[in-house]
Protein backbone atom coordinates (compact mmCIF):
# COMPACT_ATOMS: atom_id res chain seq x y z
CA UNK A 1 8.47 -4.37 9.01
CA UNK A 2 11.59 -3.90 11.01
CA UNK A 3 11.37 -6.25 14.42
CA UNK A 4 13.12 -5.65 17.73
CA UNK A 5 15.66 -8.77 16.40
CA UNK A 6 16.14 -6.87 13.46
CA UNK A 7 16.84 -3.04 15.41
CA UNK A 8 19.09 -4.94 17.76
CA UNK A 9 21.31 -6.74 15.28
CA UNK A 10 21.65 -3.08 13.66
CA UNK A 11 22.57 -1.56 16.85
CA UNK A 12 24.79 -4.08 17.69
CA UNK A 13 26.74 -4.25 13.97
CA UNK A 14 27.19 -0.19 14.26
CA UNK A 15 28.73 -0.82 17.67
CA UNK A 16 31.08 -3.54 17.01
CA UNK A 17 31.91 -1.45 13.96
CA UNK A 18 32.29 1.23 15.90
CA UNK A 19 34.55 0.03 18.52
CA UNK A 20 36.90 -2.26 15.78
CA UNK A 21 37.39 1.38 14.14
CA UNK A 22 38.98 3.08 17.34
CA UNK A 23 40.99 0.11 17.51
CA UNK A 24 42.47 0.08 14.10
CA UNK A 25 43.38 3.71 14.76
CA UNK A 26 45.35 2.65 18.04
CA UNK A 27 42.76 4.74 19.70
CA UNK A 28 41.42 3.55 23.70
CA UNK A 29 38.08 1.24 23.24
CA UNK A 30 35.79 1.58 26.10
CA UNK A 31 34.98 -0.77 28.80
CA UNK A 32 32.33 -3.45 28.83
CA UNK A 33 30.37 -0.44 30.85
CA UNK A 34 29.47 0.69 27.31
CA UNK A 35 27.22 -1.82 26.36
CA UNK A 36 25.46 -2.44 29.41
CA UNK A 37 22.37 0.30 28.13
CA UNK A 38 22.25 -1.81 25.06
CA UNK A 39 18.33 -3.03 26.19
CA UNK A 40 17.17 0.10 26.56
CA UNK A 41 18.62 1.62 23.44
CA UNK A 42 16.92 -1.53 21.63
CA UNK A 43 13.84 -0.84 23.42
CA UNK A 44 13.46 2.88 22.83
CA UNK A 45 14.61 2.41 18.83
CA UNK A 46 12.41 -0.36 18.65
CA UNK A 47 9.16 1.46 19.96
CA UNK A 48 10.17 5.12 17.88
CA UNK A 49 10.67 3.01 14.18
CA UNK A 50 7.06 1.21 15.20
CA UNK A 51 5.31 4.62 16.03
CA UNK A 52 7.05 6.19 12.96
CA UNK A 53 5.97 3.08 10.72
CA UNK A 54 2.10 3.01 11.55
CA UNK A 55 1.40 6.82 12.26
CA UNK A 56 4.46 9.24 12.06
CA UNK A 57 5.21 8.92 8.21
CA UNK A 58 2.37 10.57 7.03
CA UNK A 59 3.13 14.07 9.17
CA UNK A 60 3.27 16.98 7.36
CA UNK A 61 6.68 17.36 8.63
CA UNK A 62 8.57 14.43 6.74
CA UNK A 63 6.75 14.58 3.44
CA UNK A 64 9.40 15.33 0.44
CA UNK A 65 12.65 15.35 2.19
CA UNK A 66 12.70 12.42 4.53
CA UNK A 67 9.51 9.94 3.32
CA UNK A 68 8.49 10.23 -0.37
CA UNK A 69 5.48 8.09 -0.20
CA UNK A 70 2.05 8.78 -1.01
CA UNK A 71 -0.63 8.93 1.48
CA UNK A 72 -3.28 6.63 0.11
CA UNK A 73 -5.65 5.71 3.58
CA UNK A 74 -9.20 5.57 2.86
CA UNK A 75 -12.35 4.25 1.77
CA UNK A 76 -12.49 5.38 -2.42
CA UNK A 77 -15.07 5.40 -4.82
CA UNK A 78 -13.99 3.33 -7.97
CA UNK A 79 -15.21 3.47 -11.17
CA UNK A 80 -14.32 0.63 -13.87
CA UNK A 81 -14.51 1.16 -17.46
CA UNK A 82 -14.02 -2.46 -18.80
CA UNK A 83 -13.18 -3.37 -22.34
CA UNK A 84 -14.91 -6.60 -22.50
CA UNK A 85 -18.19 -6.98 -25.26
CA UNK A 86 -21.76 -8.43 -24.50
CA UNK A 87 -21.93 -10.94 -27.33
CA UNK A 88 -25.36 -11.02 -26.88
CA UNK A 89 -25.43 -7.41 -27.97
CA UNK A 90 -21.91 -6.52 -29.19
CA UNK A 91 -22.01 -3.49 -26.93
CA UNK A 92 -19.51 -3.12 -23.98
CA UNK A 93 -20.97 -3.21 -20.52
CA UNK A 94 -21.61 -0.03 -18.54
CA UNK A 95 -18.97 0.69 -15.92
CA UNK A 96 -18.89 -0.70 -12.72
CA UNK A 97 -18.92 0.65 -9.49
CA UNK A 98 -17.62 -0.11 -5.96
CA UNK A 99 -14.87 1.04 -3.65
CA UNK A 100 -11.43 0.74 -2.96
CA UNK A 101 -10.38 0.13 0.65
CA UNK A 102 -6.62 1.33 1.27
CA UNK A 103 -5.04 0.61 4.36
CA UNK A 104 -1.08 1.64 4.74
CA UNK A 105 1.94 2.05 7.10
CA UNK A 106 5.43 3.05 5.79
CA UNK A 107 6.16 -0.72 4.91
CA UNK A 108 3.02 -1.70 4.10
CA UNK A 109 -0.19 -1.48 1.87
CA UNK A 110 -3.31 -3.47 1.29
CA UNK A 111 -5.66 -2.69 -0.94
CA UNK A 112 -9.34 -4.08 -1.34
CA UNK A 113 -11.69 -3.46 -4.15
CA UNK A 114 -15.32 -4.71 -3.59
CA UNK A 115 -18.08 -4.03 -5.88
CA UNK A 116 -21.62 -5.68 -5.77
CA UNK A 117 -20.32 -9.09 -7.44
CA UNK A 118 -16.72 -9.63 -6.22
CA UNK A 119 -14.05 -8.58 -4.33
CA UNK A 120 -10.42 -8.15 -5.50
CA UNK A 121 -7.55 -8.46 -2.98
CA UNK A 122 -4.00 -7.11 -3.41
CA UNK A 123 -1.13 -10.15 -3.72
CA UNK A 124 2.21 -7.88 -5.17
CA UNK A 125 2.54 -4.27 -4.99
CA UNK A 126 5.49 -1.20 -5.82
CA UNK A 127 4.54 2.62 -5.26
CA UNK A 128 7.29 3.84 -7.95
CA UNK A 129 8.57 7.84 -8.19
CA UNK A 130 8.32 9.05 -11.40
CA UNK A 131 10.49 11.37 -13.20
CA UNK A 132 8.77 14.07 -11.59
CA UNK A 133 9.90 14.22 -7.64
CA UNK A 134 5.95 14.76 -6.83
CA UNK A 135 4.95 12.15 -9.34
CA UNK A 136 3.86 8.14 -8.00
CA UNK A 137 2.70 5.70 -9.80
CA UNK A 138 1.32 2.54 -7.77
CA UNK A 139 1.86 -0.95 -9.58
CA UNK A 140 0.09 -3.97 -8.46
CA UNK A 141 -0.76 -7.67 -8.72
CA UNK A 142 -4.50 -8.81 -7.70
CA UNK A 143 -6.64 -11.65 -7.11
CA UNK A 144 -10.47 -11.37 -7.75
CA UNK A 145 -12.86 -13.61 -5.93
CA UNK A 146 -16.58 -13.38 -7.54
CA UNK A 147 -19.40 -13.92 -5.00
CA UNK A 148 -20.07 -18.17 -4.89
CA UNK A 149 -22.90 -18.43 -6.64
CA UNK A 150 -21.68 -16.05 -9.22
CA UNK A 151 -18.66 -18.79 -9.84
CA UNK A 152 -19.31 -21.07 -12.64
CA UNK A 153 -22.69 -19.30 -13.67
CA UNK A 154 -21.52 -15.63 -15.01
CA UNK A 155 -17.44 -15.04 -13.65
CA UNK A 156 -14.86 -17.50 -12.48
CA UNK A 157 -12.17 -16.74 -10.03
CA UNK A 158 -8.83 -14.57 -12.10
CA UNK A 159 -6.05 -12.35 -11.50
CA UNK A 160 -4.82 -9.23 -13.02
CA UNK A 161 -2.75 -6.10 -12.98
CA UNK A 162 -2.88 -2.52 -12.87
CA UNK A 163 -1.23 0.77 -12.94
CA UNK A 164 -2.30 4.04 -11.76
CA UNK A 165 -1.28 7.45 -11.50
CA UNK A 166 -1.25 9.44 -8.20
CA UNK A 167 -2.71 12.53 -8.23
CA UNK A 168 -2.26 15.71 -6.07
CA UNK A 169 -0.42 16.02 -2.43
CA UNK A 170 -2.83 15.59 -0.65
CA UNK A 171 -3.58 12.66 -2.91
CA UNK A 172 -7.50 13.35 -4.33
CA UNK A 173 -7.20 10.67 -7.05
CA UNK A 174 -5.93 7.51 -8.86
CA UNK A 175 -6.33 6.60 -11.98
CA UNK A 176 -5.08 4.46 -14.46
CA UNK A 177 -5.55 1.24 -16.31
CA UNK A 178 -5.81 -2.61 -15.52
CA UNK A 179 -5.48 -5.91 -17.18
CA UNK A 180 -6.78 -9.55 -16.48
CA UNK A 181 -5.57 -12.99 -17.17
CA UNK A 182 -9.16 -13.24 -19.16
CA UNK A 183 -7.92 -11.34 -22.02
CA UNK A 184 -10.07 -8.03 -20.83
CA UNK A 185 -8.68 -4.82 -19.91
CA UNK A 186 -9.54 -1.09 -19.43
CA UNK A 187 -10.10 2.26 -17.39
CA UNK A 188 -9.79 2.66 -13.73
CA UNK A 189 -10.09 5.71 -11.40
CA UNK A 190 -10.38 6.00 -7.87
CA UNK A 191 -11.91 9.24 -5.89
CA UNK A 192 -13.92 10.86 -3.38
CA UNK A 193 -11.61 9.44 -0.76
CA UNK A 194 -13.39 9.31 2.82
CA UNK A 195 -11.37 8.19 5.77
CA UNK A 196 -13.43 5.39 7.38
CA UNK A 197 -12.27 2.05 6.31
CA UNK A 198 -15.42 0.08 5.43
CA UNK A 199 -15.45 -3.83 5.79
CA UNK A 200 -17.85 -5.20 2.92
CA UNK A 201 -19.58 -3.63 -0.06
CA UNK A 202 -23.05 -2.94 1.26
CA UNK A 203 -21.40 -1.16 4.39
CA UNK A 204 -19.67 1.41 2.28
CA UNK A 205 -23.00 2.12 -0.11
CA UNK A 206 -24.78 2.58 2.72
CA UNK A 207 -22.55 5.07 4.16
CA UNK A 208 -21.42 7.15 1.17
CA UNK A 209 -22.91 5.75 -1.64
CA UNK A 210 -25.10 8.18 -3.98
């Protein structure tokens, strides 16, 4: 995220750029006069890239020729299709459910999945175009946490990777695949996006939850 030291040292490069250029070209440099609005440019610039950051990104009116980022806010249903086998039977599991909890700005994305035994938490992320202008792909780096008294009994803390597939403008899915650091991999797909961002598992089956 850009700060107001950040906006200000832009402002003031472009200036002193600025000025140094009608110099070189013999041409008359204005008084000190000129810089005396600088604080109020900085402060204007610095409120318009926050509000365009958090909110005005997503408008309608940007989408394709000034942002190309996907729109991913939301509470998602997530379904898991994991490749690991029951030894006890030598079946693989039946996939597991929970939700995906997306929050975003234009510089920024957090993702939490939470299903009835862990959570996983977002550590690396890139949202990358594909070769298709309307095409992302989102790329990531996670950390699951099992519930405590889950550790050392049936899962152990890990961290994995996945890639999925952005679907449709508005975006109505994500889907993909993911790997882990346990040697396990397979199927992932988010939906049925709702906008409410839901804090913990049990709030979001309670809400929309079949």
């Amino acid at each position: 995220m850009l700060t107001r030291l950040h906006i200000s040292s832009f402002i003031g490069l472009t200036i002193a750029v600025w000025l140094l250029a009608l110099w070189f070209q013999g041409m008359p440099v204005l008084s000190a006069d000129f810089i005396k609005p600088f604080g109020t440019v900085v402060g204007i610039m610095t409120f318009a890239v926050t509000m365009f950051n958090k909110y005005l990104w997503s408008w309608k009116i940007f989408k394709g020729w000034y942002v190309k980022r996907p729109d991913l806010r939301g509470t998602w249903k997530v379904e898991l299709k994991s490749s690991w086998v029951d030894p006890e039977t030598g079946k693989c599991i039946d996939p597991i459910y929970g939700y995906a909890v997306i929050r975003q700005s234009l510089t920024f994305l957090s993702v939490r999945l939470m299903t009835k035994e862990s959570r996983s938490i977002l550590v690396a992320h890139s949202i990358d175009q594909q070769e298709d202008d309307d095409l992302f792909k989102l790329v990531g780096v996670y950390r699951n946490e099992p519930k405590i008294e889950l550790q050392g009994v049936r899962s152990e803390m890990h961290h994995g990777s996945f890639a999925l597939e952005v679907h449709g403008y508005p975006v109505y899915e994500l889907q993909g695949h993911y790997w882990t650091d346990r040697g396990t991999k397979g199927g992932m797909k988010l939906e049925s996006k709702v906008k409410t961002l839901y804090d913990t598992y049990e709030q979001a089956d309670r809400e929309i939850g079949n």
